[in-house]
PDB file of N, CA and C in Angstrom:
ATOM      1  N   UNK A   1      66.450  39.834  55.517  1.00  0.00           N
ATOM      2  CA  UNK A   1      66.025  38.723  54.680  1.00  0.00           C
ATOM      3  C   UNK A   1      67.219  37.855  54.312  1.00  0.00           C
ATOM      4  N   UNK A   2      66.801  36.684  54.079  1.00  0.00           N
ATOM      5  CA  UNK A   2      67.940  35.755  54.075  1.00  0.00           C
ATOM      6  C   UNK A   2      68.320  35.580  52.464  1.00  0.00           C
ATOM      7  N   UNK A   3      69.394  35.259  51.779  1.00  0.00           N
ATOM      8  CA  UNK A   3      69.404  35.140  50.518  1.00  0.00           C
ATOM      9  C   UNK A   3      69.085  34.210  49.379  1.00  0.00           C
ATOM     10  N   UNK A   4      68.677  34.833  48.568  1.00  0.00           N
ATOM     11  CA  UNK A   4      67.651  34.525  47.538  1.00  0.00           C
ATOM     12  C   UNK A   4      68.603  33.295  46.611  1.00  0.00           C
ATOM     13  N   UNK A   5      69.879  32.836  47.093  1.00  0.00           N
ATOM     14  CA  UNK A   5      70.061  31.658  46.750  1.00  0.00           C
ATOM     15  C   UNK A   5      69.872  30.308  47.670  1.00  0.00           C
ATOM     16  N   UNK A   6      68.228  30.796  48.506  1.00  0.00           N
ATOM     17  CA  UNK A   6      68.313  29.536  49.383  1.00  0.00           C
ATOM     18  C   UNK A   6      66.988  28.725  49.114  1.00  0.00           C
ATOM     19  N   UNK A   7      66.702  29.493  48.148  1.00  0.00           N
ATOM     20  CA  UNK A   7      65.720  29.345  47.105  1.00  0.00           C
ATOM     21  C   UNK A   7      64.252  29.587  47.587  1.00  0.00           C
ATOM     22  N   UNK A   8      63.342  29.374  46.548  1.00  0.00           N
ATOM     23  CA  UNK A   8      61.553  29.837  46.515  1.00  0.00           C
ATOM     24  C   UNK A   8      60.892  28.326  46.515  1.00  0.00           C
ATOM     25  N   UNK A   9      60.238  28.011  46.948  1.00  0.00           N
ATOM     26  CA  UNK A   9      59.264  27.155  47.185  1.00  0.00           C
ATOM     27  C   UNK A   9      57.657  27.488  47.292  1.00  0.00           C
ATOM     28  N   UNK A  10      56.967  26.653  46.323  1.00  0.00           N
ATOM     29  CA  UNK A  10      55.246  27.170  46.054  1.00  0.00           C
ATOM     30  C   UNK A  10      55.009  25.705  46.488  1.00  0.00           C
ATOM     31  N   UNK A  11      53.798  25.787  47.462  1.00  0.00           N
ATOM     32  CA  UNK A  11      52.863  24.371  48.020  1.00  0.00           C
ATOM     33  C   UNK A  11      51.967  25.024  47.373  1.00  0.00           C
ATOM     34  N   UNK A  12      50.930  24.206  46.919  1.00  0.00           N
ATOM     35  CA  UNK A  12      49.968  23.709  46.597  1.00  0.00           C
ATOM     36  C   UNK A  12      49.129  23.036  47.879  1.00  0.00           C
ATOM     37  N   UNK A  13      47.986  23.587  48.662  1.00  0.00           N
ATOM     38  CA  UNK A  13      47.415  23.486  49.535  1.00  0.00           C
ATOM     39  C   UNK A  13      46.212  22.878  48.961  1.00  0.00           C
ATOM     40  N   UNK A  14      45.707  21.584  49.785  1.00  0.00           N
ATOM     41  CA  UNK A  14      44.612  20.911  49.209  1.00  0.00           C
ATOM     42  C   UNK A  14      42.930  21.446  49.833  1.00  0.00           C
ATOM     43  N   UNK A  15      42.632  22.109  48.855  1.00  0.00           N
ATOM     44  CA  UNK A  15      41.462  22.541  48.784  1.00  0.00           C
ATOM     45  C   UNK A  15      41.620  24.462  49.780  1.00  0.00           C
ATOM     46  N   UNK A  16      42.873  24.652  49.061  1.00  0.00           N
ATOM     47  CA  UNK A  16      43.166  25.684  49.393  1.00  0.00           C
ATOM     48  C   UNK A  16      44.063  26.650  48.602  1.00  0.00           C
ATOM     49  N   UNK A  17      45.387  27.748  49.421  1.00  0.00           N
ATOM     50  CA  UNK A  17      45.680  28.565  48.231  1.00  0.00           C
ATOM     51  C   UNK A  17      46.943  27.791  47.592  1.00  0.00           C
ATOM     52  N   UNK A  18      47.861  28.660  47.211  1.00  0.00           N
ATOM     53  CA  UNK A  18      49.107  28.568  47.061  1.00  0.00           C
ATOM     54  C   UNK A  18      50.691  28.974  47.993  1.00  0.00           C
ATOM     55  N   UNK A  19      51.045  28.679  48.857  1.00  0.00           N
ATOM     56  CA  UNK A  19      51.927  29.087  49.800  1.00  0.00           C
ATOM     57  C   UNK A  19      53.074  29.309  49.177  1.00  0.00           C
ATOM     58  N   UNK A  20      54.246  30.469  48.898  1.00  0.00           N
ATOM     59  CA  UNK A  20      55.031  31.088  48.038  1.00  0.00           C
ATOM     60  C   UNK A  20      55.424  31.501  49.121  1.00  0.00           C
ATOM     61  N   UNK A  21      56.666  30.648  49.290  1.00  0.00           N
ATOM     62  CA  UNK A  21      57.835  30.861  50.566  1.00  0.00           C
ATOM     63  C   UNK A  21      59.364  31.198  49.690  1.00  0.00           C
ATOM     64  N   UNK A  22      59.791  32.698  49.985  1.00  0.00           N
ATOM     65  CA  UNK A  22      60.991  32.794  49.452  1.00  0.00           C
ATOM     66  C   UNK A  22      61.038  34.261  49.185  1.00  0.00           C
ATOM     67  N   UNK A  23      62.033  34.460  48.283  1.00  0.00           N
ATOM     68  CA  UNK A  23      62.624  35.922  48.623  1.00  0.00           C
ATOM     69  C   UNK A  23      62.077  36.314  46.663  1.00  0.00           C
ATOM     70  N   UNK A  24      60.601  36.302  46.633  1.00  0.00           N
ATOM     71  CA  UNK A  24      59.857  36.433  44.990  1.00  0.00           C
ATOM     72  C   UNK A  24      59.322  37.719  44.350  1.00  0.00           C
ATOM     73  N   UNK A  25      59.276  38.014  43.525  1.00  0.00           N
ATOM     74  CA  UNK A  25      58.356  39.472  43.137  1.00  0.00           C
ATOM     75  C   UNK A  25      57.518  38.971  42.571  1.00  0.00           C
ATOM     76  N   UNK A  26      56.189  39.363  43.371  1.00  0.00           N
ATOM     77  CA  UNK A  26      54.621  39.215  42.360  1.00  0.00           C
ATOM     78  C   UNK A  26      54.103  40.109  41.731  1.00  0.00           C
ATOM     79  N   UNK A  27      53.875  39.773  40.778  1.00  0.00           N
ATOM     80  CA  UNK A  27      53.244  41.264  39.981  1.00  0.00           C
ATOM     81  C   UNK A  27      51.870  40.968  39.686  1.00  0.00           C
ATOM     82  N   UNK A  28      51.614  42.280  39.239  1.00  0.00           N
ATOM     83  CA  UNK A  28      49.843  42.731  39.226  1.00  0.00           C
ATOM     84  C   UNK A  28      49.520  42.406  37.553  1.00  0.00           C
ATOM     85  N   UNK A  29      48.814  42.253  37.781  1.00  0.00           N
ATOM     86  CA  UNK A  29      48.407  42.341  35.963  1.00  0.00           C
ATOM     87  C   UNK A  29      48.862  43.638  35.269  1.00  0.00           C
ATOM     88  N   UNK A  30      48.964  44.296  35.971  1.00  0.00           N
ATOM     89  CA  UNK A  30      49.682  45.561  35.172  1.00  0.00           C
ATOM     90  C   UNK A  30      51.202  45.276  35.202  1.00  0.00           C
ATOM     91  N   UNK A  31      51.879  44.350  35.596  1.00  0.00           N
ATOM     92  CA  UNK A  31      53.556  43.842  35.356  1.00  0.00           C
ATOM     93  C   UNK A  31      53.792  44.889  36.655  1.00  0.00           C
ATOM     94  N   UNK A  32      53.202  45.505  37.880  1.00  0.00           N
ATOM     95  CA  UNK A  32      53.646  46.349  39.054  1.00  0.00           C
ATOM     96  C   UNK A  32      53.973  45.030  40.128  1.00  0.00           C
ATOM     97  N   UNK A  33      55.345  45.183  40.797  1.00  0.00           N
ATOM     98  CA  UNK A  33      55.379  44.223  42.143  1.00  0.00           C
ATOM     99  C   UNK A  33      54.600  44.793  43.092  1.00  0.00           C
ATOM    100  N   UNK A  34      53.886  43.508  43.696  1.00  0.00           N
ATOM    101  CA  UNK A  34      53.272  43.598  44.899  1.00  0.00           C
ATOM    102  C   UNK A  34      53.915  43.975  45.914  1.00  0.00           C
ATOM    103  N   UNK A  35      53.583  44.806  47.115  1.00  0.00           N
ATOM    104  CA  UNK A  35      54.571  44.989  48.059  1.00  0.00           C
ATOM    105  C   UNK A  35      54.153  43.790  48.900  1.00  0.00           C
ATOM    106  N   UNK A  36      55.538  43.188  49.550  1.00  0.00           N
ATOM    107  CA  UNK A  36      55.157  42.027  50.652  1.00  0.00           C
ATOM    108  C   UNK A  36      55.631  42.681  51.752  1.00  0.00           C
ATOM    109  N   UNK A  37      55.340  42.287  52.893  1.00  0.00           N
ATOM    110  CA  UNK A  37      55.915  42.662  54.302  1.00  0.00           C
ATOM    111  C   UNK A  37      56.172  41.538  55.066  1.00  0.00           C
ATOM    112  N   UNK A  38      56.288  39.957  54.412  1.00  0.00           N
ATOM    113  CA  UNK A  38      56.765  38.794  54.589  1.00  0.00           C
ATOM    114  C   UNK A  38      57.501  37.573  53.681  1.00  0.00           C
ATOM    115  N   UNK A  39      58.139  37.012  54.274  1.00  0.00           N
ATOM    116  CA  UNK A  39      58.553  36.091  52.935  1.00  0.00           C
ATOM    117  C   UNK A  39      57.869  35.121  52.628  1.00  0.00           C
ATOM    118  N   UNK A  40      56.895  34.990  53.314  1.00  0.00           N
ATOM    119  CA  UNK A  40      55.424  33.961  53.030  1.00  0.00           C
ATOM    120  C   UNK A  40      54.444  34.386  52.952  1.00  0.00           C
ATOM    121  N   UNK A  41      54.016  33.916  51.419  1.00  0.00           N
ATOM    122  CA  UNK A  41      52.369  34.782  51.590  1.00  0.00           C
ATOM    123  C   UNK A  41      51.678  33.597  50.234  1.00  0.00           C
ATOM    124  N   UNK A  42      50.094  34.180  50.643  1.00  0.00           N
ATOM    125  CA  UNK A  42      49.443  33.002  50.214  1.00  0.00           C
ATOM    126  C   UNK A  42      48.802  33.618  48.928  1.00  0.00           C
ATOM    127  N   UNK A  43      48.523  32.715  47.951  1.00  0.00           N
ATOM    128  CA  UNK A  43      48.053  33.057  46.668  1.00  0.00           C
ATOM    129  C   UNK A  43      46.845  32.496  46.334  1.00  0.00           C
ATOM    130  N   UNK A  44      45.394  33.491  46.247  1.00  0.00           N
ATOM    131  CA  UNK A  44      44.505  32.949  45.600  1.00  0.00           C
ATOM    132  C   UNK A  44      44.344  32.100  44.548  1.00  0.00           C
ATOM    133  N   UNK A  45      43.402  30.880  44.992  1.00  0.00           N
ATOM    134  CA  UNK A  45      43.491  29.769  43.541  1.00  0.00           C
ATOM    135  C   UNK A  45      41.711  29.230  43.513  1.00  0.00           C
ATOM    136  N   UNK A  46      41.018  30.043  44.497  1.00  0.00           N
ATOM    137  CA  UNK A  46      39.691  29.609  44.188  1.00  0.00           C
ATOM    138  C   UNK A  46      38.988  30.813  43.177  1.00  0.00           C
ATOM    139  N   UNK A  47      38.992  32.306  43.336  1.00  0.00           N
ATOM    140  CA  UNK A  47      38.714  33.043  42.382  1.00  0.00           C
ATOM    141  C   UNK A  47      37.548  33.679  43.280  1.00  0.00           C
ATOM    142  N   UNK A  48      37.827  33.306  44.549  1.00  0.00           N
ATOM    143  CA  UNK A  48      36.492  34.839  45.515  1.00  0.00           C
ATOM    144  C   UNK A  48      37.116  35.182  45.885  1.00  0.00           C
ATOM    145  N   UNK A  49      38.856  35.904  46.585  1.00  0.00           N
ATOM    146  CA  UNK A  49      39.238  36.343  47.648  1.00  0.00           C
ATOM    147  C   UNK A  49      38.955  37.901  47.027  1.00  0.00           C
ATOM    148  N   UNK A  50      39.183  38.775  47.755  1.00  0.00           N
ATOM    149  CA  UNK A  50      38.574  40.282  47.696  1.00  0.00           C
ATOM    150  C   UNK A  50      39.512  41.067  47.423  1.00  0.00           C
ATOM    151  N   UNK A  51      40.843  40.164  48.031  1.00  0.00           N
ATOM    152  CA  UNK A  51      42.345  40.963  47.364  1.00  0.00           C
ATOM    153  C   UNK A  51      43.452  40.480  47.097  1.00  0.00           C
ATOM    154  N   UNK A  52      42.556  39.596  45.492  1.00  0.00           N
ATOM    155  CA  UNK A  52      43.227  38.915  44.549  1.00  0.00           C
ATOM    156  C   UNK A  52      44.957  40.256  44.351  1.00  0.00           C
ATOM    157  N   UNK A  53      45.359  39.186  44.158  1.00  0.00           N
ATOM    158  CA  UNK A  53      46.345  37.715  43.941  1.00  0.00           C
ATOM    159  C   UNK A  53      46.359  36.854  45.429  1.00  0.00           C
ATOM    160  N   UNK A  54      46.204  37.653  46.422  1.00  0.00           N
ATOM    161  CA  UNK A  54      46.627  37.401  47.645  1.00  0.00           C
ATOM    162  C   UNK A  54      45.335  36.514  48.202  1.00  0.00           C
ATOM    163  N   UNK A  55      45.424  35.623  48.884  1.00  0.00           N
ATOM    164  CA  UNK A  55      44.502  34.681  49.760  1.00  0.00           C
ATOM    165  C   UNK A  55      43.870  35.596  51.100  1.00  0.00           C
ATOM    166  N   UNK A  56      42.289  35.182  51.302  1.00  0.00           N
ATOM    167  CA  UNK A  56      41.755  36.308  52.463  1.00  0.00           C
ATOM    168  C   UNK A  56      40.627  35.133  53.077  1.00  0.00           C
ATOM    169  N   UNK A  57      40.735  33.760  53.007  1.00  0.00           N
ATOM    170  CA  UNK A  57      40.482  32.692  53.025  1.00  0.00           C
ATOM    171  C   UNK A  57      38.911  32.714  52.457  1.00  0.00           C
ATOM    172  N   UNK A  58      38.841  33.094  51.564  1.00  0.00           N
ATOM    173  CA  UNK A  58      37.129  32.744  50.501  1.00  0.00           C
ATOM    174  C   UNK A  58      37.380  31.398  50.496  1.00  0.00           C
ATOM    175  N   UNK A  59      38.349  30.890  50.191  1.00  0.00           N
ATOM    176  CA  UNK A  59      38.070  29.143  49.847  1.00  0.00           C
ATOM    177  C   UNK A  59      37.292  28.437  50.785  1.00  0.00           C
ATOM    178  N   UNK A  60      37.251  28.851  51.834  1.00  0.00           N
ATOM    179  CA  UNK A  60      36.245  27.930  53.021  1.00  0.00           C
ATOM    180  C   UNK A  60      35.320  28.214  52.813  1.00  0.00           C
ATOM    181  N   UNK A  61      34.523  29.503  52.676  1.00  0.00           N
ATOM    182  CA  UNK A  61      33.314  30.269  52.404  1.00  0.00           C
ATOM    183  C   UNK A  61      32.571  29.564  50.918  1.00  0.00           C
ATOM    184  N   UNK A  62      33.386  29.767  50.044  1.00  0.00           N
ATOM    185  CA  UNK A  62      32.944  28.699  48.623  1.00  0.00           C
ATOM    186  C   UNK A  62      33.081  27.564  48.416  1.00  0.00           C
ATOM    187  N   UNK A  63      33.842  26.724  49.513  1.00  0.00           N
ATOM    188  CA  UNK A  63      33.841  25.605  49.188  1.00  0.00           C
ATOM    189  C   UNK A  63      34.578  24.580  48.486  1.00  0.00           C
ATOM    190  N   UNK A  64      35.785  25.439  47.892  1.00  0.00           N
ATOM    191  CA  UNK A  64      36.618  25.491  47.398  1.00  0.00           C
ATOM    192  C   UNK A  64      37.075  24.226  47.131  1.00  0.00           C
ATOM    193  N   UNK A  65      37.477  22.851  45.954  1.00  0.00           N
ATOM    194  CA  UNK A  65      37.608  21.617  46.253  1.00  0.00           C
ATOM    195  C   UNK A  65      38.696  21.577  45.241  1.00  0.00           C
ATOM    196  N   UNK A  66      39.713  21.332  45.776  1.00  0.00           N
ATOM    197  CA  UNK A  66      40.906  20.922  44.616  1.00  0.00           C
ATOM    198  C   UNK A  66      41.008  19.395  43.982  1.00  0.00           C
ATOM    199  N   UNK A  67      39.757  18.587  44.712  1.00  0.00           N
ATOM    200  CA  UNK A  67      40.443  17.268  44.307  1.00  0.00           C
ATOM    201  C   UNK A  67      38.843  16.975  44.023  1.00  0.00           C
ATOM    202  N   UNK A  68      38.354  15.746  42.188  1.00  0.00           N
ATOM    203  CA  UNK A  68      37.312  15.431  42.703  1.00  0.00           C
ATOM    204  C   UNK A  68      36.745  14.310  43.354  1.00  0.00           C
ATOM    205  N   UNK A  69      35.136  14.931  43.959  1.00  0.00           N
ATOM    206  CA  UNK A  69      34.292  13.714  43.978  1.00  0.00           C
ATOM    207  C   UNK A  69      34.693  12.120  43.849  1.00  0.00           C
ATOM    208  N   UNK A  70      34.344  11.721  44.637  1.00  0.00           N
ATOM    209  CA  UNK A  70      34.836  10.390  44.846  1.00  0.00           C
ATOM    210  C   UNK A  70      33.291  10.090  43.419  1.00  0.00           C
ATOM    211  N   UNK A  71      34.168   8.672  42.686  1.00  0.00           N
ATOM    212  CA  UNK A  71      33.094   8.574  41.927  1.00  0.00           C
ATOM    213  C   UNK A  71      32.710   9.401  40.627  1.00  0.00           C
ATOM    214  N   UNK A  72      33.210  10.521  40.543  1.00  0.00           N
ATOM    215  CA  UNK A  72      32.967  11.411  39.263  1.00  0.00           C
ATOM    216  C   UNK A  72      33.679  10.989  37.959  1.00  0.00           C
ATOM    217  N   UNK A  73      34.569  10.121  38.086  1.00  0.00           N
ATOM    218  CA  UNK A  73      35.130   9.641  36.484  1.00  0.00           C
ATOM    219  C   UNK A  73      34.640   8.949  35.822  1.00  0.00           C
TER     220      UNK A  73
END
């Protein structure tokens, strides 16, 4: 792994997850790190994936819309 002063970067994917590129510890709601086996991994932000925190692509399946409706304001 390359070093963790080359820094972490989070995208924001439109109508999708969170992409968390970098050398990060995620923890569980119990404050436990997640084990990764990459330095990129994706973060649930619609609230169906099956193995929350982590993205398993539910957002296509639900429909998932980060931006609204044209017209809704």
């Amino acid at each position: 792994m390359k070093d963790r002063d080359e820094g972490v970067t989070i995208t924001a994917y439109p109508n999708g997850p969170l992409i968390v590129r970098g050398d990060v510890t995620i923890l569980d709601v119990e404050g436990r790190a997640i084990p990764r086996t990459r330095r990129t991994v994706a973060l649930c932000r619609c609230g169906a994936s099956t193995i929350k925190p982590l993205c398993d692509g539910s957002h296509k399946l639900v429909g998932f819309c980060t931006e609204e409706p044209a017209g809704s304001s």
